[in-house]
PDB file of N, CA and C in Angstrom:
ATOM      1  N   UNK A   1      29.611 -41.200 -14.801  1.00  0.00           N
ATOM      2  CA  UNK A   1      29.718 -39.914 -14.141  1.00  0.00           C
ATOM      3  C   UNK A   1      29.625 -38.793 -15.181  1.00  0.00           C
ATOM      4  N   UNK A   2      28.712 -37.809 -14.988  1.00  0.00           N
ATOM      5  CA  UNK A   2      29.133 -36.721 -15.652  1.00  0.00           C
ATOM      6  C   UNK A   2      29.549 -35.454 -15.660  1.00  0.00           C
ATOM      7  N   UNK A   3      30.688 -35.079 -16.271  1.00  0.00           N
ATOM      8  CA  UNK A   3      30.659 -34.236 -16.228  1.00  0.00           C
ATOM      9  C   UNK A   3      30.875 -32.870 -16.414  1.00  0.00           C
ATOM     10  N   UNK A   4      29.450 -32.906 -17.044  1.00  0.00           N
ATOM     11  CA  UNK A   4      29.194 -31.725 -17.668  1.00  0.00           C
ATOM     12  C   UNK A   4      28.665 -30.044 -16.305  1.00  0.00           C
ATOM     13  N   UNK A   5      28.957 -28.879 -16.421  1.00  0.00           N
ATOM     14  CA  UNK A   5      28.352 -28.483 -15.115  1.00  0.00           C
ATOM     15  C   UNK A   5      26.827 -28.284 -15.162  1.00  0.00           C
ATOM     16  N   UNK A   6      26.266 -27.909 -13.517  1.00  0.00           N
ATOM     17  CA  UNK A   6      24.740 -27.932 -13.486  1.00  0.00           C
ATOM     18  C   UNK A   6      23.814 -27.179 -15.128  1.00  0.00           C
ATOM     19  N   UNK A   7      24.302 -26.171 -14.784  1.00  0.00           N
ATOM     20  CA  UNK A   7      23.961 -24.996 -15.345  1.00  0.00           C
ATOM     21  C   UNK A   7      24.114 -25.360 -17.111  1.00  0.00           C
ATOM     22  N   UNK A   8      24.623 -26.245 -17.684  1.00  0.00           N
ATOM     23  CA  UNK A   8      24.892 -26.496 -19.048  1.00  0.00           C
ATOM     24  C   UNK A   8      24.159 -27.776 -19.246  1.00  0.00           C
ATOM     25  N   UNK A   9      24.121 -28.897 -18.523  1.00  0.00           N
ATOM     26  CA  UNK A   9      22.983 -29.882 -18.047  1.00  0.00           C
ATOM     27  C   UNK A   9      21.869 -29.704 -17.995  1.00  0.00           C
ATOM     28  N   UNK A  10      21.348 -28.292 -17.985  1.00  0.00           N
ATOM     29  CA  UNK A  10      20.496 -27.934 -17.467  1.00  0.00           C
ATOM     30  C   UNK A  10      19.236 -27.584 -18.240  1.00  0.00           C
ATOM     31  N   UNK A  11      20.120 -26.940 -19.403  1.00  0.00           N
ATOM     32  CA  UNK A  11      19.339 -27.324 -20.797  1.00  0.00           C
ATOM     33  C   UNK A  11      18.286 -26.006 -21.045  1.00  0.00           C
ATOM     34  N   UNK A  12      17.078 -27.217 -21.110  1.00  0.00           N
ATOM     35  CA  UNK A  12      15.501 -26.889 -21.083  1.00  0.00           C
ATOM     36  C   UNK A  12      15.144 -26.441 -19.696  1.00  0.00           C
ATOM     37  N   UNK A  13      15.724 -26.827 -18.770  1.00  0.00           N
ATOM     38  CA  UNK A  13      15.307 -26.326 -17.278  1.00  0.00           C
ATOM     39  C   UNK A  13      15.775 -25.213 -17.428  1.00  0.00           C
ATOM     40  N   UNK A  14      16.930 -24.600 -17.751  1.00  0.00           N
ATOM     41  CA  UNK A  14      17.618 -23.222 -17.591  1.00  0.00           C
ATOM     42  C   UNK A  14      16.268 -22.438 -17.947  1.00  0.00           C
ATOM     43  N   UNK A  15      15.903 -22.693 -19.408  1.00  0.00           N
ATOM     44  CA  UNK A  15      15.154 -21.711 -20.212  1.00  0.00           C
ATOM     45  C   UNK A  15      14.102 -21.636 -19.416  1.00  0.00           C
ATOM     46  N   UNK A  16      13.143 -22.838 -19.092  1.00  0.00           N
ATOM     47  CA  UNK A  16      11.764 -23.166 -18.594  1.00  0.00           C
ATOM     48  C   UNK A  16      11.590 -21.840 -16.796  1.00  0.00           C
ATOM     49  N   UNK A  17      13.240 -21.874 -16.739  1.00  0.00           N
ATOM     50  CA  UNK A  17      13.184 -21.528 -14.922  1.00  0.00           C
ATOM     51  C   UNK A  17      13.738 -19.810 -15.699  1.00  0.00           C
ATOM     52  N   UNK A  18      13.849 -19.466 -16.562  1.00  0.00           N
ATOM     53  CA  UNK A  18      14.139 -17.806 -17.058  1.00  0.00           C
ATOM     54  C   UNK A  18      13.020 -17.219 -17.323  1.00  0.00           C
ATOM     55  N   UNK A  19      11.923 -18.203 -17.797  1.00  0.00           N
ATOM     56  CA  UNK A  19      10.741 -17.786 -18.673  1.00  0.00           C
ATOM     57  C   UNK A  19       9.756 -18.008 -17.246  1.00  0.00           C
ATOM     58  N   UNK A  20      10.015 -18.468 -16.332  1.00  0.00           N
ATOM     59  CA  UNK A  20       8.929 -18.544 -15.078  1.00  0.00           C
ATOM     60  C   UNK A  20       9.467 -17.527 -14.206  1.00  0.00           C
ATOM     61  N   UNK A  21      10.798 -16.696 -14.259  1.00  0.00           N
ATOM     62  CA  UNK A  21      11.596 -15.714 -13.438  1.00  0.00           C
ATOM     63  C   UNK A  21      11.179 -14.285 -14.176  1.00  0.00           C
ATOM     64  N   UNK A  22      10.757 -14.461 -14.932  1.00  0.00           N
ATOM     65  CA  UNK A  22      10.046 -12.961 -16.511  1.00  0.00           C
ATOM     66  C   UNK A  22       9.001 -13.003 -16.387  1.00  0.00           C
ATOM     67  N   UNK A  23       8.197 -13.942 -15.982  1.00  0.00           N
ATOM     68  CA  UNK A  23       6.792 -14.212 -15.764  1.00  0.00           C
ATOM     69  C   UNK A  23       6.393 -13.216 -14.758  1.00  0.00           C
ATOM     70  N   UNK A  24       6.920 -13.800 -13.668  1.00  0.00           N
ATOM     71  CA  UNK A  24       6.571 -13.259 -12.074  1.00  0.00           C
ATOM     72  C   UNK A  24       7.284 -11.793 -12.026  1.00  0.00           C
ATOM     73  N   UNK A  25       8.705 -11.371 -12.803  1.00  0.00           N
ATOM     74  CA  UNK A  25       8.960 -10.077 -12.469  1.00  0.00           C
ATOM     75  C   UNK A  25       7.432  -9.122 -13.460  1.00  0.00           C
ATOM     76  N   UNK A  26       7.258  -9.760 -14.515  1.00  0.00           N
ATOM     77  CA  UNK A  26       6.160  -8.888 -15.497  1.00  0.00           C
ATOM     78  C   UNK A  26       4.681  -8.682 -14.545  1.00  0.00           C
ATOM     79  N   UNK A  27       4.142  -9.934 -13.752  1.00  0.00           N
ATOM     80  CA  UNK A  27       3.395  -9.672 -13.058  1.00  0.00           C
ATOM     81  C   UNK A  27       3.269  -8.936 -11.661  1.00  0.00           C
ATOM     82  N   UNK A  28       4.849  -8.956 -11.414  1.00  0.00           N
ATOM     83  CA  UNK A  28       5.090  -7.885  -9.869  1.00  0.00           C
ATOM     84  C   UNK A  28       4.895  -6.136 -10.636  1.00  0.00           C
ATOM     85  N   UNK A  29       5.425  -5.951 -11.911  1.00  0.00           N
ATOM     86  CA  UNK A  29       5.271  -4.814 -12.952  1.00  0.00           C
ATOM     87  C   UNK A  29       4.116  -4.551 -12.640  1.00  0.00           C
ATOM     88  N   UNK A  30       3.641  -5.347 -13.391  1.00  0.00           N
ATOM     89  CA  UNK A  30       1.839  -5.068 -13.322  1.00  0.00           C
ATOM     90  C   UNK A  30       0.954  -4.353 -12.285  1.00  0.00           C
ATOM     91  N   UNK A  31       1.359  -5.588 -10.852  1.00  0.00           N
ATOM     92  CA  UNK A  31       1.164  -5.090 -10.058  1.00  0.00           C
ATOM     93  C   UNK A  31       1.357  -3.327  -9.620  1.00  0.00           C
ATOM     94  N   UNK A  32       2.557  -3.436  -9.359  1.00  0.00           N
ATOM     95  CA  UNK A  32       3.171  -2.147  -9.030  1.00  0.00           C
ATOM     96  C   UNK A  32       2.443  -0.864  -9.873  1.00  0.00           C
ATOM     97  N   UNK A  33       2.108  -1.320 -10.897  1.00  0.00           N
ATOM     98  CA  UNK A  33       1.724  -0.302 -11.736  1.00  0.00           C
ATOM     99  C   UNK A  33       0.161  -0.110 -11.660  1.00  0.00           C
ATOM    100  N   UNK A  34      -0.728  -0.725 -11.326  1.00  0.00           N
ATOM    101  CA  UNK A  34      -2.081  -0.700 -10.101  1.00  0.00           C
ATOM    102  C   UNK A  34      -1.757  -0.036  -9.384  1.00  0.00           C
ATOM    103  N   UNK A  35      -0.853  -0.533  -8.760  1.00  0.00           N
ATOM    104  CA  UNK A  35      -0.666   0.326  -7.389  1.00  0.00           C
ATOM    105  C   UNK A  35      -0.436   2.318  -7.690  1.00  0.00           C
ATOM    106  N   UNK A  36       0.277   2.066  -8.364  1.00  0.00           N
ATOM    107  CA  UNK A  36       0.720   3.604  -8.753  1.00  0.00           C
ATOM    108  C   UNK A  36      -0.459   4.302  -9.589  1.00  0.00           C
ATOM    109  N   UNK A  37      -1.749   3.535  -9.963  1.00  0.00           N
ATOM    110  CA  UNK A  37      -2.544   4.083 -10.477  1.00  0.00           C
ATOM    111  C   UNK A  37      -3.555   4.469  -9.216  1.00  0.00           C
ATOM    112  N   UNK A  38      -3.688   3.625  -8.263  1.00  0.00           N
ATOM    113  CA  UNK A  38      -4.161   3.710  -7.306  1.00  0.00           C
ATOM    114  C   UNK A  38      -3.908   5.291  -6.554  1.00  0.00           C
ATOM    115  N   UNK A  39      -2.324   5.127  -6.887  1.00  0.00           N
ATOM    116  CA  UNK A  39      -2.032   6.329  -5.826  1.00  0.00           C
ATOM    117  C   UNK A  39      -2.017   7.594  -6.686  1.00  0.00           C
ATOM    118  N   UNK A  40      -2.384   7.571  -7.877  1.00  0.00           N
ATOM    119  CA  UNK A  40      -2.534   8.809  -9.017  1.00  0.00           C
ATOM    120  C   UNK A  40      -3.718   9.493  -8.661  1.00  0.00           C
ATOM    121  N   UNK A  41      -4.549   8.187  -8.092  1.00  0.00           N
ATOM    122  CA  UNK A  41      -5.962   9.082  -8.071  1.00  0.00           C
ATOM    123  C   UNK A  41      -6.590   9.303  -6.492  1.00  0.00           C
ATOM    124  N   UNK A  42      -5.507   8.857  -5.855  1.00  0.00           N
ATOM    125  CA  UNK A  42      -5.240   9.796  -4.543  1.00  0.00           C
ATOM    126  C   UNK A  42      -4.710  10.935  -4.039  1.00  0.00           C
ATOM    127  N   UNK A  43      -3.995  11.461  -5.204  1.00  0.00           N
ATOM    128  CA  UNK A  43      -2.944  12.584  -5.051  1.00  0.00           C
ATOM    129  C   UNK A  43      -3.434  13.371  -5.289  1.00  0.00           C
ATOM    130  N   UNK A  44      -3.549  14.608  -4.705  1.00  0.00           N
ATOM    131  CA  UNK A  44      -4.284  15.902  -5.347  1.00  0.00           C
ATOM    132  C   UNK A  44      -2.882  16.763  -5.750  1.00  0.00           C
ATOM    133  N   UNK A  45      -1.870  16.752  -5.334  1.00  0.00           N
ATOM    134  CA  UNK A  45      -1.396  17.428  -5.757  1.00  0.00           C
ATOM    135  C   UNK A  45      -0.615  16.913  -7.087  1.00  0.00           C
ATOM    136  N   UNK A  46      -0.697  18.743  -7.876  1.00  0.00           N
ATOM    137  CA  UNK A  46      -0.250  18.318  -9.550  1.00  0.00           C
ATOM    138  C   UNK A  46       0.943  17.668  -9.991  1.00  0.00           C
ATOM    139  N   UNK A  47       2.071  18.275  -9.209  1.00  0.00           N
ATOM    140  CA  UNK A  47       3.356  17.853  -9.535  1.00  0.00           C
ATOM    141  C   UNK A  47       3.321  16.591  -9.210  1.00  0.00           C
ATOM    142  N   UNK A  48       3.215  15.831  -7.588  1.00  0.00           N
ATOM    143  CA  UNK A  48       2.935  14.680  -7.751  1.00  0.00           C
ATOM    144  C   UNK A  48       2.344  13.673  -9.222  1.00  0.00           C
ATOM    145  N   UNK A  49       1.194  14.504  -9.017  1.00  0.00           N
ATOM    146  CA  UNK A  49       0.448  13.296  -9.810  1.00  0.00           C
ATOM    147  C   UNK A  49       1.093  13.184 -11.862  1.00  0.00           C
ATOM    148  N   UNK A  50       1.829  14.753 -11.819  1.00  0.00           N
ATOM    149  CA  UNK A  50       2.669  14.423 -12.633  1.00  0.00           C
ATOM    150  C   UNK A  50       3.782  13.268 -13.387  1.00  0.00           C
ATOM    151  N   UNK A  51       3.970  12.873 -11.818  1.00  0.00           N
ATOM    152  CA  UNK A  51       5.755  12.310 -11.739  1.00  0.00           C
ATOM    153  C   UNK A  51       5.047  10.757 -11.795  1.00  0.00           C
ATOM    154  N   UNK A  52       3.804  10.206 -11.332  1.00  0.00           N
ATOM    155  CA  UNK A  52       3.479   9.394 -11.130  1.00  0.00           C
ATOM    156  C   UNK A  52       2.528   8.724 -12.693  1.00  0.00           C
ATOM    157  N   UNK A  53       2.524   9.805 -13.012  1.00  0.00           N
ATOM    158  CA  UNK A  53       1.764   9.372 -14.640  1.00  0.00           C
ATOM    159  C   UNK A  53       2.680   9.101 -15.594  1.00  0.00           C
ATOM    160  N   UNK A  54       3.755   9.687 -15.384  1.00  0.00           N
ATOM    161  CA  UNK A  54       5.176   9.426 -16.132  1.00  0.00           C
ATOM    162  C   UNK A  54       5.849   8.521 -15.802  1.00  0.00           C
ATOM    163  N   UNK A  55       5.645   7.825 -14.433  1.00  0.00           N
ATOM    164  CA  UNK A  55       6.404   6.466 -14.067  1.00  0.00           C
ATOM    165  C   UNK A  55       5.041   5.184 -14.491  1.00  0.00           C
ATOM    166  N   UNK A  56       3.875   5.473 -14.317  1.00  0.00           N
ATOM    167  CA  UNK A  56       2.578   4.600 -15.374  1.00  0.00           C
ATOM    168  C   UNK A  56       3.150   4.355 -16.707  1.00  0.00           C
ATOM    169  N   UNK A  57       3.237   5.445 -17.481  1.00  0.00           N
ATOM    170  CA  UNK A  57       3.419   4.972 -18.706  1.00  0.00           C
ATOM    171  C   UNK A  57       4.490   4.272 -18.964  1.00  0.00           C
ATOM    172  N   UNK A  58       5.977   4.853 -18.050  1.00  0.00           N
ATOM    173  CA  UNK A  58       7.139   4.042 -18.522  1.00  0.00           C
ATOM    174  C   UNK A  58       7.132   2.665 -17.887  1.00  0.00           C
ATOM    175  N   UNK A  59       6.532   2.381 -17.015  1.00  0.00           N
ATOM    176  CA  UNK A  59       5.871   1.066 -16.698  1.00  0.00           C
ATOM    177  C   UNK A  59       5.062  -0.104 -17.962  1.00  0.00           C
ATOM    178  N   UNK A  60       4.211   0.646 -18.064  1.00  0.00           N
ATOM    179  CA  UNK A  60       3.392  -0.054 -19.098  1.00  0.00           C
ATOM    180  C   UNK A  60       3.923   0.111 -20.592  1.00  0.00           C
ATOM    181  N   UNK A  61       4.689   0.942 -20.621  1.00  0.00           N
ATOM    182  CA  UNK A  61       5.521   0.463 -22.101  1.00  0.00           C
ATOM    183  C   UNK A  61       6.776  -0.374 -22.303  1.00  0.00           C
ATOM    184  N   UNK A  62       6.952  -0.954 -20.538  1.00  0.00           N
ATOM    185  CA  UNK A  62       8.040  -1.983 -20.324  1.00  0.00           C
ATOM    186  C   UNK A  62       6.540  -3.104 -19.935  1.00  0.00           C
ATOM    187  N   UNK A  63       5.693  -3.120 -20.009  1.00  0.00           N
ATOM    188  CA  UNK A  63       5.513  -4.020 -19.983  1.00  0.00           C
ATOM    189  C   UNK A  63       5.010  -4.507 -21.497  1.00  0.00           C
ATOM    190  N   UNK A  64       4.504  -3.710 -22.053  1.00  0.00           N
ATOM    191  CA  UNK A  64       4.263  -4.043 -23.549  1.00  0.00           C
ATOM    192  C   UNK A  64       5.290  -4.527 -25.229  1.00  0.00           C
ATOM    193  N   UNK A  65       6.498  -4.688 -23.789  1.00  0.00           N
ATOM    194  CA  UNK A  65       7.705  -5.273 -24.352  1.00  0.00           C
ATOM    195  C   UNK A  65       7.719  -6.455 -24.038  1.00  0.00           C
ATOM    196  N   UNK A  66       7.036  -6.711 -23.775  1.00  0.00           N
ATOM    197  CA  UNK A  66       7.232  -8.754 -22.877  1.00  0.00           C
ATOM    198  C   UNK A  66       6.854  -9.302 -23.628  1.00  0.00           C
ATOM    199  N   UNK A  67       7.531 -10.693 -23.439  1.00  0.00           N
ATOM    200  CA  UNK A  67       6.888 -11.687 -24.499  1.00  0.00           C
ATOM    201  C   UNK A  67       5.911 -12.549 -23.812  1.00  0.00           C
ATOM    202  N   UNK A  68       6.077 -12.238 -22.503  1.00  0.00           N
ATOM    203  CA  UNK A  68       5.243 -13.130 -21.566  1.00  0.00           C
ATOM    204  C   UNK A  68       3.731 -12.900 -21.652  1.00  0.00           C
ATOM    205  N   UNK A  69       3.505 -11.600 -22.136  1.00  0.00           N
ATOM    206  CA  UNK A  69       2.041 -11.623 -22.757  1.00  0.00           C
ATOM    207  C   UNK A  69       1.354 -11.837 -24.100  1.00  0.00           C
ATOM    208  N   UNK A  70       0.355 -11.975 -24.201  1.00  0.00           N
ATOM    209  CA  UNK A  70      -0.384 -12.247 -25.593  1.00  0.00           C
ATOM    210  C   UNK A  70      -0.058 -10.717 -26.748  1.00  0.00           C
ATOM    211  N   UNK A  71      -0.510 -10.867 -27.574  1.00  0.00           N
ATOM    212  CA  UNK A  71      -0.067  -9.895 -28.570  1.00  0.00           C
ATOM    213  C   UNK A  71      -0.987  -8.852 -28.232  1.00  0.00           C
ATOM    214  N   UNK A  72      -2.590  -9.683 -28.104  1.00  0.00           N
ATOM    215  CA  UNK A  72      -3.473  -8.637 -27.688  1.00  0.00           C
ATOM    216  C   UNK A  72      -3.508  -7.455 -26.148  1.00  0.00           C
ATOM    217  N   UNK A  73      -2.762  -8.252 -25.037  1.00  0.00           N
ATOM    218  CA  UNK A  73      -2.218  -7.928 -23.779  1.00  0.00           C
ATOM    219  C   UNK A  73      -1.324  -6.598 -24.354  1.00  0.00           C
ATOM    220  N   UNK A  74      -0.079  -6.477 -24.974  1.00  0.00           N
ATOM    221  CA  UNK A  74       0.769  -5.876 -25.225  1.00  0.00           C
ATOM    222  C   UNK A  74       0.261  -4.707 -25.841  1.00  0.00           C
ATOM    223  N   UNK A  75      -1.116  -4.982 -26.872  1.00  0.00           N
ATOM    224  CA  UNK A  75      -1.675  -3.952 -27.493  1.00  0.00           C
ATOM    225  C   UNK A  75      -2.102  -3.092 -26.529  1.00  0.00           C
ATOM    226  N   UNK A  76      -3.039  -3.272 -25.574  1.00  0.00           N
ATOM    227  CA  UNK A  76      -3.595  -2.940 -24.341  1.00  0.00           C
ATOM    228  C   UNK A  76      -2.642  -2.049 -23.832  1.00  0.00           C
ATOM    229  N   UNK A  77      -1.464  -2.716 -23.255  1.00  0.00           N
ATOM    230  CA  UNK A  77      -0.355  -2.253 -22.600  1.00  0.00           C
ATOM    231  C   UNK A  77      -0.175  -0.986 -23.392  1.00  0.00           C
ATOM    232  N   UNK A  78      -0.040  -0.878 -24.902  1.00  0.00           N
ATOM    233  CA  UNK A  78       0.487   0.056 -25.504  1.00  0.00           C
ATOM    234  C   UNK A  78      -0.336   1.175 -25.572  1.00  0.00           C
ATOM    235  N   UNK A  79      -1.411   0.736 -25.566  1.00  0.00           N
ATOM    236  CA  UNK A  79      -2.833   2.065 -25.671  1.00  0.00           C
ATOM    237  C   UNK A  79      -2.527   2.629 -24.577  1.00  0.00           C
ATOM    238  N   UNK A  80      -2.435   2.000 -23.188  1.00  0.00           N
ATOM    239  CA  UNK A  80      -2.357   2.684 -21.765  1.00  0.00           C
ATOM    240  C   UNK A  80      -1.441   3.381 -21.601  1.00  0.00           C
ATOM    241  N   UNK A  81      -0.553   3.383 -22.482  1.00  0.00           N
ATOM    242  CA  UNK A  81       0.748   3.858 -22.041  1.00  0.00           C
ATOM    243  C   UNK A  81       0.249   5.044 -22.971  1.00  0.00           C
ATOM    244  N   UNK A  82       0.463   5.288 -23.917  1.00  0.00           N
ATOM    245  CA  UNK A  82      -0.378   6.424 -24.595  1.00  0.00           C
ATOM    246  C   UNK A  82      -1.050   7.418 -23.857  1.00  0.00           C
ATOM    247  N   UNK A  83      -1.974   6.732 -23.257  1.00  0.00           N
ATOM    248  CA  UNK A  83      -2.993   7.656 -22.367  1.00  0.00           C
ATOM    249  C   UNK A  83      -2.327   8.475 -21.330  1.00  0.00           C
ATOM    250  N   UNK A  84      -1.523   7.560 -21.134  1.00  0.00           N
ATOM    251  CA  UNK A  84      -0.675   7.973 -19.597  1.00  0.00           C
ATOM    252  C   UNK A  84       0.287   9.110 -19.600  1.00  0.00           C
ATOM    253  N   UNK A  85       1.167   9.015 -21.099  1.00  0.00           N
ATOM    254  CA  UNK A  85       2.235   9.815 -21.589  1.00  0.00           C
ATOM    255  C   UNK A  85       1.103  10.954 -21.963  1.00  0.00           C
ATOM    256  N   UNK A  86       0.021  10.900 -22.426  1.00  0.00           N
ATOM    257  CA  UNK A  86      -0.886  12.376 -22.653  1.00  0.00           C
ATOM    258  C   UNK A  86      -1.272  12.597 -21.407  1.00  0.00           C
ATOM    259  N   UNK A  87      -1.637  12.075 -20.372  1.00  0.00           N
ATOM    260  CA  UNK A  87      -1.951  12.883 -19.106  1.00  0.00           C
ATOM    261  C   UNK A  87      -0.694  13.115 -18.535  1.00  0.00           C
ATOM    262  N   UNK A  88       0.662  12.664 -18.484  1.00  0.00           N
ATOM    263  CA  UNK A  88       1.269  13.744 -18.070  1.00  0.00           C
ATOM    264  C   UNK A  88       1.583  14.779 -18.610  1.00  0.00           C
ATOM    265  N   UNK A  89       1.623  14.545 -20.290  1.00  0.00           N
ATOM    266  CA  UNK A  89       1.926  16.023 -20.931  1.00  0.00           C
ATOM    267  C   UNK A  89       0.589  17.251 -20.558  1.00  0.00           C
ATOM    268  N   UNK A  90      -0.295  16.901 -20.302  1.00  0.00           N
ATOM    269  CA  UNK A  90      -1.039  17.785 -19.517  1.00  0.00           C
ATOM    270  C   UNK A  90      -0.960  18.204 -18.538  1.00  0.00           C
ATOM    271  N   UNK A  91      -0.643  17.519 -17.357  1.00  0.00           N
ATOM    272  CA  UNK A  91      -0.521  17.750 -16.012  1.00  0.00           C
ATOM    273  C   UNK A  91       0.787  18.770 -16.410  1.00  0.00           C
ATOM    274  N   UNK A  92       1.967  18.063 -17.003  1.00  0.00           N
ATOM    275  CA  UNK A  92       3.006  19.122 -17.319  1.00  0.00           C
ATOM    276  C   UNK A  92       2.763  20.317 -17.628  1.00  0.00           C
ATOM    277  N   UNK A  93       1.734  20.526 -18.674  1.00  0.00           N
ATOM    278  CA  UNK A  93       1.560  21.910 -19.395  1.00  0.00           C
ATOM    279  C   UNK A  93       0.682  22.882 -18.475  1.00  0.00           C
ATOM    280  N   UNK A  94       0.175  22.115 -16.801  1.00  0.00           N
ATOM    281  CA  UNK A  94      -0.899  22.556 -16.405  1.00  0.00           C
ATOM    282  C   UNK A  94       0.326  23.076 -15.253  1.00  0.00           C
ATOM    283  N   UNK A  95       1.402  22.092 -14.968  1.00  0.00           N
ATOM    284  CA  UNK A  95       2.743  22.793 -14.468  1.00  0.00           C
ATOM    285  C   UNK A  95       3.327  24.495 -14.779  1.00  0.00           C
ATOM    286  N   UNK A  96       3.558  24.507 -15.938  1.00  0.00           N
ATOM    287  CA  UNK A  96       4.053  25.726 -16.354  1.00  0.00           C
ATOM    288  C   UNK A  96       3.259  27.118 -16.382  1.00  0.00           C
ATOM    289  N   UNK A  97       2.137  26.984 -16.087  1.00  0.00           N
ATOM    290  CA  UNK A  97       1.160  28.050 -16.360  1.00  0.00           C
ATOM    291  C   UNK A  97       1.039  28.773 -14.449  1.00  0.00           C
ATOM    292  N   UNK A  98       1.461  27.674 -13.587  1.00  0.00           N
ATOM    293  CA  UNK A  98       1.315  28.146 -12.378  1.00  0.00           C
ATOM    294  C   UNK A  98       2.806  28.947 -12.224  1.00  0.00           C
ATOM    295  N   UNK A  99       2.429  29.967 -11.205  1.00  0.00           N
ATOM    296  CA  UNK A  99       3.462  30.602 -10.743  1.00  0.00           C
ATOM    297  C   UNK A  99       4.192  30.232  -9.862  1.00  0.00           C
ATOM    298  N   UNK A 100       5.671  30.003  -9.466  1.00  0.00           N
ATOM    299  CA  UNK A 100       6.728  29.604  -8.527  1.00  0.00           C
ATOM    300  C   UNK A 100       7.242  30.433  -7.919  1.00  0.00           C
ATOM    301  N   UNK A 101       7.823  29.887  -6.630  1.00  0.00           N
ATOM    302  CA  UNK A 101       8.407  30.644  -5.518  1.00  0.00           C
ATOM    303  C   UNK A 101       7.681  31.953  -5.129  1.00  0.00           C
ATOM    304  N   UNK A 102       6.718  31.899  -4.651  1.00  0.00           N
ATOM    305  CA  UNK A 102       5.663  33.119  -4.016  1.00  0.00           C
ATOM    306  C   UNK A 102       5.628  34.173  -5.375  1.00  0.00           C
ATOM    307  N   UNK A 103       6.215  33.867  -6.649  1.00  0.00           N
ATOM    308  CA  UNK A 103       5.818  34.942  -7.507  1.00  0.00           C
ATOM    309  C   UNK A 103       4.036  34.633  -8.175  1.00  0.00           C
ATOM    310  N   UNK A 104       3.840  35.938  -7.816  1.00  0.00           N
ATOM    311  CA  UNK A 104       2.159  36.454  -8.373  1.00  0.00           C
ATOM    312  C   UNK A 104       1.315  36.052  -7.364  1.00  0.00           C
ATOM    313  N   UNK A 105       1.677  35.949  -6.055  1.00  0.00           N
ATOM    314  CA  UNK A 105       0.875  35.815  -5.096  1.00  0.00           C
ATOM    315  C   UNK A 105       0.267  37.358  -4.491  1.00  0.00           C
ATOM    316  N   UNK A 106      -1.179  36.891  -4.631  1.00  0.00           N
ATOM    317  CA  UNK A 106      -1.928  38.569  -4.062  1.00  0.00           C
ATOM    318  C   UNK A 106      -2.030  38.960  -3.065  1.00  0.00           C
ATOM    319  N   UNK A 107      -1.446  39.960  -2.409  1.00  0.00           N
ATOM    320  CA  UNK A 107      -1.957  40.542  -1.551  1.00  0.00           C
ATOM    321  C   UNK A 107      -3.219  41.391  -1.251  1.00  0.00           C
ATOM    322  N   UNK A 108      -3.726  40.610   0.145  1.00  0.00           N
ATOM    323  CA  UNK A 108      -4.758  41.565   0.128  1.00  0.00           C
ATOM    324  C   UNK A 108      -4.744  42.511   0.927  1.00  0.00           C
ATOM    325  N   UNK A 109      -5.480  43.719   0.267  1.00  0.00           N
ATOM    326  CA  UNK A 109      -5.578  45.309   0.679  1.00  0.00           C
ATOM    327  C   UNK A 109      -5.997  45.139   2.136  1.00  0.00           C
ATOM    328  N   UNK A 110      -4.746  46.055   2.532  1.00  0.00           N
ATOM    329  CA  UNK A 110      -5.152  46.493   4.261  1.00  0.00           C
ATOM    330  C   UNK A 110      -5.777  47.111   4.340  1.00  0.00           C
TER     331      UNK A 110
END
């Protein structure tokens, strides 16, 4: 009889079933992060597409933390994320230049 519990028995299965549970959350990441690219270049509006380039990159620089990908994968990951963190600092800077709350809106001559 043994007994030792499941979970300490378990060994190599523990690890084998952590590293197949990191797998599938990195590839639902992935996913998700298609998706949100998808919807970047559906959005016309700026602020949106702001908030959504800033959740891309912090996406893809969690994914370029995984070990579940190749070194070259991660590189990838890291370039994109780059790109992503410069298009929102644009979209941002393209933020501040517009005017808020009906200020500088023209009226036109009666």
């Amino acid at each position: 009889m043994n007994s030792l519990p499941a979970a300490i028995d378990a060994g190599p299965d523990l690890h084998t079933a952590d590293k197949l549970a990191l797998s599938r959350a990195c590839a639902a990441l992935w996913m998700a992060t298609l998706s949100l690219m998808t919807a970047f270049m559906q959005t016309p509006a700026p602020a949106h597409r702001y908030l959504i380039a800033r959740k891309i990159a912090r996406n893809l620089g969690t994914l370029r933390e995984q070990d579940c990908f190749t070194r070259e994968c991660r590189m990838i990951f890291s370039n994109l994320s780059q790109r992503w963190n410069a298009k929102a600092e644009q979209l941002a800077a393209k933020q501040e230049d517009r005017p808020r709350g009906g200020i500088g809106l023209r009226v036109a001559n009666a």
